[in-house]
C-alpha atoms as a PDB file:
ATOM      1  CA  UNK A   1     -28.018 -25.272  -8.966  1.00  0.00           C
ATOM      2  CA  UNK A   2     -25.917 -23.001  -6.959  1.00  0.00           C
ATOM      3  CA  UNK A   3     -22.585 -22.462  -6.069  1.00  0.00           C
ATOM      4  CA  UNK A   4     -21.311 -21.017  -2.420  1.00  0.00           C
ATOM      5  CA  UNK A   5     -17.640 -20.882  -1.104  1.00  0.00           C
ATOM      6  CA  UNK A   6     -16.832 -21.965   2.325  1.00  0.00           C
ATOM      7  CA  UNK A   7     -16.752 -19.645   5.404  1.00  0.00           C
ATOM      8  CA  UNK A   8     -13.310 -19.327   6.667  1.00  0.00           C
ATOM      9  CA  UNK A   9     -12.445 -19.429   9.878  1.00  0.00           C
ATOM     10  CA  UNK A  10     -10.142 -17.079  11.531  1.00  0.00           C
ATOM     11  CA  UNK A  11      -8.026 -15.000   9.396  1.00  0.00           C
ATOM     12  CA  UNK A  12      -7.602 -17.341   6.663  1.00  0.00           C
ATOM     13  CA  UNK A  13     -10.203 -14.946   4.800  1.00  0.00           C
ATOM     14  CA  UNK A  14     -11.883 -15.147   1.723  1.00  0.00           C
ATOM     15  CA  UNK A  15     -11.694 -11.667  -0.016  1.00  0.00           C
ATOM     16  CA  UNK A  16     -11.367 -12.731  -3.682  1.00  0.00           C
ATOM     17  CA  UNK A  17     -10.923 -16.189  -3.754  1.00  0.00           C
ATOM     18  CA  UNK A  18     -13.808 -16.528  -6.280  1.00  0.00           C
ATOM     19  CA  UNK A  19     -11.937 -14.940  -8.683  1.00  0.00           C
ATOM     20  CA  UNK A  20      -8.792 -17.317  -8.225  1.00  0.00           C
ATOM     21  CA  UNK A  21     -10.644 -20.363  -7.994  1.00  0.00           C
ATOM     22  CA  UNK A  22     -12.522 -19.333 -11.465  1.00  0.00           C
ATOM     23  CA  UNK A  23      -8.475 -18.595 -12.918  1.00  0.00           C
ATOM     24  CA  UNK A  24      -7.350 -21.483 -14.731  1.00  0.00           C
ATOM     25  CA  UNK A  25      -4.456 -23.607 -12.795  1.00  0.00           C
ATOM     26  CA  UNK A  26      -2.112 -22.552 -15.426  1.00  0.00           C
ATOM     27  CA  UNK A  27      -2.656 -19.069 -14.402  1.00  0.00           C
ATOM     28  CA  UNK A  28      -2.345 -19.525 -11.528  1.00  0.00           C
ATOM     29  CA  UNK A  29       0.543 -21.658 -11.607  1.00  0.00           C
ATOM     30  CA  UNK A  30       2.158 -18.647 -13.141  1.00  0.00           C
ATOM     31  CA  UNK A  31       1.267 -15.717 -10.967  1.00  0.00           C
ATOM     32  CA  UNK A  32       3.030 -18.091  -8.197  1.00  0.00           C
ATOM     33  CA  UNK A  33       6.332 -18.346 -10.205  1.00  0.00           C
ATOM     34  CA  UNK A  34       6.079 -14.404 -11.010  1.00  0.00           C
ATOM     35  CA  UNK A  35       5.611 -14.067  -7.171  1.00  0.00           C
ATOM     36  CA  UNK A  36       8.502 -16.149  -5.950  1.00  0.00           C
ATOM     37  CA  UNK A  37      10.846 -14.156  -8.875  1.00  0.00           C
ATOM     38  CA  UNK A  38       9.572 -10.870  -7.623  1.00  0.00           C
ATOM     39  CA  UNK A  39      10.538 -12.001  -3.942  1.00  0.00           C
ATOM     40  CA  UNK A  40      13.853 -12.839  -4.647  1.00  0.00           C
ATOM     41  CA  UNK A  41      14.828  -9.906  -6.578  1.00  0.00           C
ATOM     42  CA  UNK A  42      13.043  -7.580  -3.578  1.00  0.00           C
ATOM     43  CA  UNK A  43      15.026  -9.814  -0.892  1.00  0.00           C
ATOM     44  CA  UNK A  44      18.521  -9.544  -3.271  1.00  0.00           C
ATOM     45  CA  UNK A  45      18.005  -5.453  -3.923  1.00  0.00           C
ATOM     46  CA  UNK A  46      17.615  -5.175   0.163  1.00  0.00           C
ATOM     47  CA  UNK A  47      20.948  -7.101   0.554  1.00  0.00           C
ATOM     48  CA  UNK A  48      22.353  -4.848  -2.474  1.00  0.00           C
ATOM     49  CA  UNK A  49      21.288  -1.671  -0.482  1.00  0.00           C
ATOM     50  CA  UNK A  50      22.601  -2.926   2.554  1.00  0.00           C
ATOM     51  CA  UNK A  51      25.757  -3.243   1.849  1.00  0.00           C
ATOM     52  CA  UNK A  52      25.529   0.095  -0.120  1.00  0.00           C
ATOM     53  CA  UNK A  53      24.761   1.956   3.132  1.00  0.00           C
ATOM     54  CA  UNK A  54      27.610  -0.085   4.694  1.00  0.00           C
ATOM     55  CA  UNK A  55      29.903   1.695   1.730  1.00  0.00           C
ATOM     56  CA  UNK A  56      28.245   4.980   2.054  1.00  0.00           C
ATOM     57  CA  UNK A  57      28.967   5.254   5.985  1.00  0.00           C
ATOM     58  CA  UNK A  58      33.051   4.784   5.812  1.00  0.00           C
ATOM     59  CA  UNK A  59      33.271   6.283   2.347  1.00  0.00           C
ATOM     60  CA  UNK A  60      31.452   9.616   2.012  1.00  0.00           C
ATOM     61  CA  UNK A  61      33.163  12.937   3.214  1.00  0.00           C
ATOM     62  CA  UNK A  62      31.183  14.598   5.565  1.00  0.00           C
ATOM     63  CA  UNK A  63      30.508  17.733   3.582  1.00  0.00           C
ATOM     64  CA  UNK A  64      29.994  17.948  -0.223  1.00  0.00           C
ATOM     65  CA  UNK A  65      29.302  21.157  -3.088  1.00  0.00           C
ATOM     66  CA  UNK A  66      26.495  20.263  -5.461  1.00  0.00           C
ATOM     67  CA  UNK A  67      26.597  21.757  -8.823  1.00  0.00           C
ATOM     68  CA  UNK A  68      22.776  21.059  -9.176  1.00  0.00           C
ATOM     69  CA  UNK A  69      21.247  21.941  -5.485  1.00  0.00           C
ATOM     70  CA  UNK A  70      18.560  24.463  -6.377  1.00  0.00           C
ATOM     71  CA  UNK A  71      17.677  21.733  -9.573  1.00  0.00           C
ATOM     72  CA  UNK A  72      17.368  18.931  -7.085  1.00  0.00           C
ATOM     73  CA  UNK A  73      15.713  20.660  -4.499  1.00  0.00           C
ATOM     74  CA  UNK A  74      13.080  22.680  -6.860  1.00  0.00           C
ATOM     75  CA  UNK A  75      12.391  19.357  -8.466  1.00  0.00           C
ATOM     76  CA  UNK A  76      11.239  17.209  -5.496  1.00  0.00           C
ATOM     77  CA  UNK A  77       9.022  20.031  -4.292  1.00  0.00           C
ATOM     78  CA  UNK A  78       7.466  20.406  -7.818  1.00  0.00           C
ATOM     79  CA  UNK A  79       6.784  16.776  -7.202  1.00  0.00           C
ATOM     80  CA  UNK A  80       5.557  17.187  -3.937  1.00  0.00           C
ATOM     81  CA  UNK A  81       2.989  19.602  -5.316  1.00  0.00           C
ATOM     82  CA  UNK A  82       1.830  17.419  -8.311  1.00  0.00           C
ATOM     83  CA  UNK A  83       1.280  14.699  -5.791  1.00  0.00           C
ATOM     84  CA  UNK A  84      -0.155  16.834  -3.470  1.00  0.00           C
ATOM     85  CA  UNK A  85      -3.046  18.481  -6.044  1.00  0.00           C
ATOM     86  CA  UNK A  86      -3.169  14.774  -7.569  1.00  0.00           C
ATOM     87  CA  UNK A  87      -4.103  13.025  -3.818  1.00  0.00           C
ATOM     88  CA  UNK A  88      -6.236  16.309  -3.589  1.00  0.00           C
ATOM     89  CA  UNK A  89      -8.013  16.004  -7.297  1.00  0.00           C
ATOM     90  CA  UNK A  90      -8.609  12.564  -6.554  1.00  0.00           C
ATOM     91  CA  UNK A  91     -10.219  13.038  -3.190  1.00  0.00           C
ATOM     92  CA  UNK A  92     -12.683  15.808  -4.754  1.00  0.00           C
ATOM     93  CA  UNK A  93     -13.501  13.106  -7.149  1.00  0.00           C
ATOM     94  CA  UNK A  94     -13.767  10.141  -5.102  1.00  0.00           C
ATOM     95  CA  UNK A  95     -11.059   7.993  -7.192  1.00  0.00           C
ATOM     96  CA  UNK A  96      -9.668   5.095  -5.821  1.00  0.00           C
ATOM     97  CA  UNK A  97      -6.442   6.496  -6.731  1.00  0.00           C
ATOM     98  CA  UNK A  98      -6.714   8.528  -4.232  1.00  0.00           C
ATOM     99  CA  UNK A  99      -5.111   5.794  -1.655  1.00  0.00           C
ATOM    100  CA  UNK A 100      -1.946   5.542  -4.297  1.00  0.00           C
ATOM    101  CA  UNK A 101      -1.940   9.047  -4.518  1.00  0.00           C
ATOM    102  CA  UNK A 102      -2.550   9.796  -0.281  1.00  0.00           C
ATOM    103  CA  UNK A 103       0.800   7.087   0.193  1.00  0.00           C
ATOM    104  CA  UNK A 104       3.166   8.608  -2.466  1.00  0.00           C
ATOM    105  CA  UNK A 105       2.271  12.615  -1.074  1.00  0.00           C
ATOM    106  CA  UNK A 106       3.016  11.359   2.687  1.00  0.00           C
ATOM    107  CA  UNK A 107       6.504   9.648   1.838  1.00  0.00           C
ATOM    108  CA  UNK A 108       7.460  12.493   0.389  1.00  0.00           C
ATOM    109  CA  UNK A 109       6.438  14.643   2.592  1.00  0.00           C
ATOM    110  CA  UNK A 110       8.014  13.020   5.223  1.00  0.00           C
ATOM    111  CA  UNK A 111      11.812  12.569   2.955  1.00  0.00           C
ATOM    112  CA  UNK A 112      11.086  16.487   3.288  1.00  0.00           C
ATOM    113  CA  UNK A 113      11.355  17.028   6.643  1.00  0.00           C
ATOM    114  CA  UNK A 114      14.225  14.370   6.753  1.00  0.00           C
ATOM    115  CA  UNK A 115      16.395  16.183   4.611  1.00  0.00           C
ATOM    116  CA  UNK A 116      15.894  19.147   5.485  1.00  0.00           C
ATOM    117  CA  UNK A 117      16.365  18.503   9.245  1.00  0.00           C
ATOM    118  CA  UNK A 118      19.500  16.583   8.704  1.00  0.00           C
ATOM    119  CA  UNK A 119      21.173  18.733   5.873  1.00  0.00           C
ATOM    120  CA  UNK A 120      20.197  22.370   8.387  1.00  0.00           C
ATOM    121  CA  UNK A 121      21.859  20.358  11.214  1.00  0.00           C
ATOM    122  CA  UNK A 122      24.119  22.602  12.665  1.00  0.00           C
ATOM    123  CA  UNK A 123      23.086  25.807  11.358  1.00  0.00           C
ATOM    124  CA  UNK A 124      20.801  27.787  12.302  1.00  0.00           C
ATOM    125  CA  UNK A 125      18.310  26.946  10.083  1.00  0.00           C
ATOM    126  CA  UNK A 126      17.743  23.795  11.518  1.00  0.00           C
ATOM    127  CA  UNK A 127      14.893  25.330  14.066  1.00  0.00           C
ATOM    128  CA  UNK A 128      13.415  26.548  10.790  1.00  0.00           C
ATOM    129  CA  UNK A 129      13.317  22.499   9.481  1.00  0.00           C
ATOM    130  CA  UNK A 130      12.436  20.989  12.878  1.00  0.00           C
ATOM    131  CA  UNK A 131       9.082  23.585  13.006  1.00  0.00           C
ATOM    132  CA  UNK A 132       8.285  22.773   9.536  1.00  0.00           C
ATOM    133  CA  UNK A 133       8.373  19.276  10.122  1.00  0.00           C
ATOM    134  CA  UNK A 134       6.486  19.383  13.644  1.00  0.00           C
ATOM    135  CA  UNK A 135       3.737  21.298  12.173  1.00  0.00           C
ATOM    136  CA  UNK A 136       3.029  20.855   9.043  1.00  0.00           C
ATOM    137  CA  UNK A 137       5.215  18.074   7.018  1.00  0.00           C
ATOM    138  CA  UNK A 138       4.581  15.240   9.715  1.00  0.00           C
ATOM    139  CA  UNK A 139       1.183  16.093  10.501  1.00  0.00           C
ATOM    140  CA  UNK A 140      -0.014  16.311   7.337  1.00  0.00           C
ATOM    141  CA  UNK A 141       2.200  12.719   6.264  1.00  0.00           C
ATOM    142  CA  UNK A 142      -0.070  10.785   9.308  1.00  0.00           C
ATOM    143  CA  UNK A 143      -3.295  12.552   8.378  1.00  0.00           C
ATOM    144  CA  UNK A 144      -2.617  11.248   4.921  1.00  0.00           C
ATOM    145  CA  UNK A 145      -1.711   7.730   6.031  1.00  0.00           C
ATOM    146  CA  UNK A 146      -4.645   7.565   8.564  1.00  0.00           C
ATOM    147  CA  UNK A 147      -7.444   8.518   5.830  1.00  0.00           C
ATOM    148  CA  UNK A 148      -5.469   6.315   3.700  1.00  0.00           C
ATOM    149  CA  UNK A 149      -5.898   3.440   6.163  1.00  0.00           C
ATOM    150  CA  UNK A 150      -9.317   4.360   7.103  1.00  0.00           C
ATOM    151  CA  UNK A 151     -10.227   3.845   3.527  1.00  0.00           C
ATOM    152  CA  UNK A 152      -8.596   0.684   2.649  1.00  0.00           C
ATOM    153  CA  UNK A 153     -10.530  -0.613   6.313  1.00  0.00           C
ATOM    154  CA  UNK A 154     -13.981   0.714   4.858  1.00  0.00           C
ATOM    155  CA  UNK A 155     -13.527  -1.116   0.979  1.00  0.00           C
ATOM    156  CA  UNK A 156     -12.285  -4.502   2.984  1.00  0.00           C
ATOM    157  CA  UNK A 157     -15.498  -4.028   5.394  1.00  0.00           C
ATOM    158  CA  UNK A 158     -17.432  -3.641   2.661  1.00  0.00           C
ATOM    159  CA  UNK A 159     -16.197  -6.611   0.746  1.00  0.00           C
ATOM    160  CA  UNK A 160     -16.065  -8.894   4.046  1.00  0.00           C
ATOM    161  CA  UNK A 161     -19.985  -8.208   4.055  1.00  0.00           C
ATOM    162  CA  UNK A 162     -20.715  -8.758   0.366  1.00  0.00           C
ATOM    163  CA  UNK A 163     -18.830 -12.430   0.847  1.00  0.00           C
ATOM    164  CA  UNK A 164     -21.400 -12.939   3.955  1.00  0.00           C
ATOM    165  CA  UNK A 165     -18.286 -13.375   6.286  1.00  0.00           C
ATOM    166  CA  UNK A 166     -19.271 -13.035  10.043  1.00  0.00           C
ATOM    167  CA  UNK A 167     -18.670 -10.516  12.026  1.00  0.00           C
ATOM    168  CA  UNK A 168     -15.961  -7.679  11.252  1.00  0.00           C
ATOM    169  CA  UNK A 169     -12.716  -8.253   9.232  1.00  0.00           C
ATOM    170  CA  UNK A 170      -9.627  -8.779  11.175  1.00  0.00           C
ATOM    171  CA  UNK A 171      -6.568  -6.243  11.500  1.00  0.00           C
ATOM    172  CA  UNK A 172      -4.982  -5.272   7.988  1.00  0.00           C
ATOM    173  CA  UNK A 173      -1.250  -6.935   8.806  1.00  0.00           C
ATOM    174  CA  UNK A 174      -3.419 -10.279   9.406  1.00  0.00           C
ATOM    175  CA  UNK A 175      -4.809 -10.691   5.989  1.00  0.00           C
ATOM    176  CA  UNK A 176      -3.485 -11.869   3.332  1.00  0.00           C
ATOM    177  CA  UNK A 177      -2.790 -10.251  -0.164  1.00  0.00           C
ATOM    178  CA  UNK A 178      -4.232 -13.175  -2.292  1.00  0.00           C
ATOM    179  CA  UNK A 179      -5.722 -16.613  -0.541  1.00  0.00           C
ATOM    180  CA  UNK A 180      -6.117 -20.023  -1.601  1.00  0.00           C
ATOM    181  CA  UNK A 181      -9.966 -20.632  -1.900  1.00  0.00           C
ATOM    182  CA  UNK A 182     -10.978 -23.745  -1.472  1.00  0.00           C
ATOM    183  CA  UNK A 183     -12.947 -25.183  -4.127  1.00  0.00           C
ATOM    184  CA  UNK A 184     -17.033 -24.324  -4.736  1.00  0.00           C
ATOM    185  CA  UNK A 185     -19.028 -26.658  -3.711  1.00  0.00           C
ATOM    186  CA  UNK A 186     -22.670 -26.857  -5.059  1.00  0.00           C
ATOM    187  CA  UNK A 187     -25.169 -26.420  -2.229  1.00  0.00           C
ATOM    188  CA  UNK A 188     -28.927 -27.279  -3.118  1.00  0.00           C
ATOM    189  CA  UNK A 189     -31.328 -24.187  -3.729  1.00  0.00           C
ATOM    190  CA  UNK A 190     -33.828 -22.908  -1.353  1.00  0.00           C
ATOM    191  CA  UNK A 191     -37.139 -25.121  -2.303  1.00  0.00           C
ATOM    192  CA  UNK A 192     -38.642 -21.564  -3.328  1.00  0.00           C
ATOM    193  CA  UNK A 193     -35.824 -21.504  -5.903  1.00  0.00           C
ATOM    194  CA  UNK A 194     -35.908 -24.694  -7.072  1.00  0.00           C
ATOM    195  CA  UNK A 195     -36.744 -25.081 -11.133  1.00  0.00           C
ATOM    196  CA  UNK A 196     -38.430 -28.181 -12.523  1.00  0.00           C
ATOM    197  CA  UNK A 197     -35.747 -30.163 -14.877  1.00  0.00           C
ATOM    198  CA  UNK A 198     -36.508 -31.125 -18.304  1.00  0.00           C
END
């Protein structure tokens, strides 16, 4: 006998419900609770920086002398590289890192040009930043996030066709992360598959 899951309809997709609906209800049960803690704390750090931004507005001078401004500003760029040959190592190998690696090398690429546009503001420097960013920092930060997408598009085609759902899968910010399945039901074999009992 055979199992099969239910088409869905619409964008209540299947994508891995298989795997949930073979997870014991326990398990379950508790990757829900996890989820709902995780939430919170996301939705209570947002408030948290909120106000923090609030503080920072009417409480920071407008010009400030950093001890450590060649450390801080060496350092992110010697991060920027590793994540740069990292996304780039992990494209020449085909590692599905490589999506992790593609989103991390892109944010910081663009909290380059930020800061350096907004701390040359004024100066004349700043045309230095603002061509820096136009051509190469930005560019490169939505090439990155459009292979990135284009990937993630190709693995959920992929799976969408494996599951035998119809047609093509439905915009990205229209699925979601993890679905409730509903349950397996047995559905007889084809007669040519059929196997005499007993």
């Amino acid at each position: 006998m055979q199992t099969t899951l239910k088409t869905p309809v619409g964008t209540g997709s299947l994508l891995d419900a298989a795997r949930e609906i073979a997870s014991p209800p326990q398990r379950v049960k508790h990757v829900r609770h996890v989820r709902s803690w995780f939430l919170a704390l996301l939705v209570t750090c947002c408030a948290g920086l909120g106000a923090w931004i609030v503080y920072l507005a009417v409480s920071m001078p407008t010009g400030y002398r950093s001890k450590a401004w060649s450390a801080a500003w060496v350092g992110f760029d010697i991060l920027l590289l590793l994540a740069l040959t990292g996304t780039i190592v992990a494209a020449m190998l085909r590692r599905q890192i490589v999506v992790m690696l593609a989103v991390f090398t892109a944010t910081l690429l663009l909290c380059d040009a930020w800061f350096d546009i907004v701390l040359d503001w004024g100066t004349s420097d700043v045309w230095v930043s603002l061509a820096s960013a136009a051509f190469m920092e930005i560019p490169l930060a939505v090439f990155l996030l459009a292979k990135v997408r284009r990937l993630v598009r190709a693995a959920l085609r992929r799976r969408w066709h494996e599951l035998g759902l119809p047609g093509d899968p439905p915009a990205l910010y229209r699925i979601p992360l993890f679905v409730s399945g509903e349950p397996a039901e047995p559905s007889a074999a084809p007669a040519s598959e059929a196997t005499p009992c007993g």
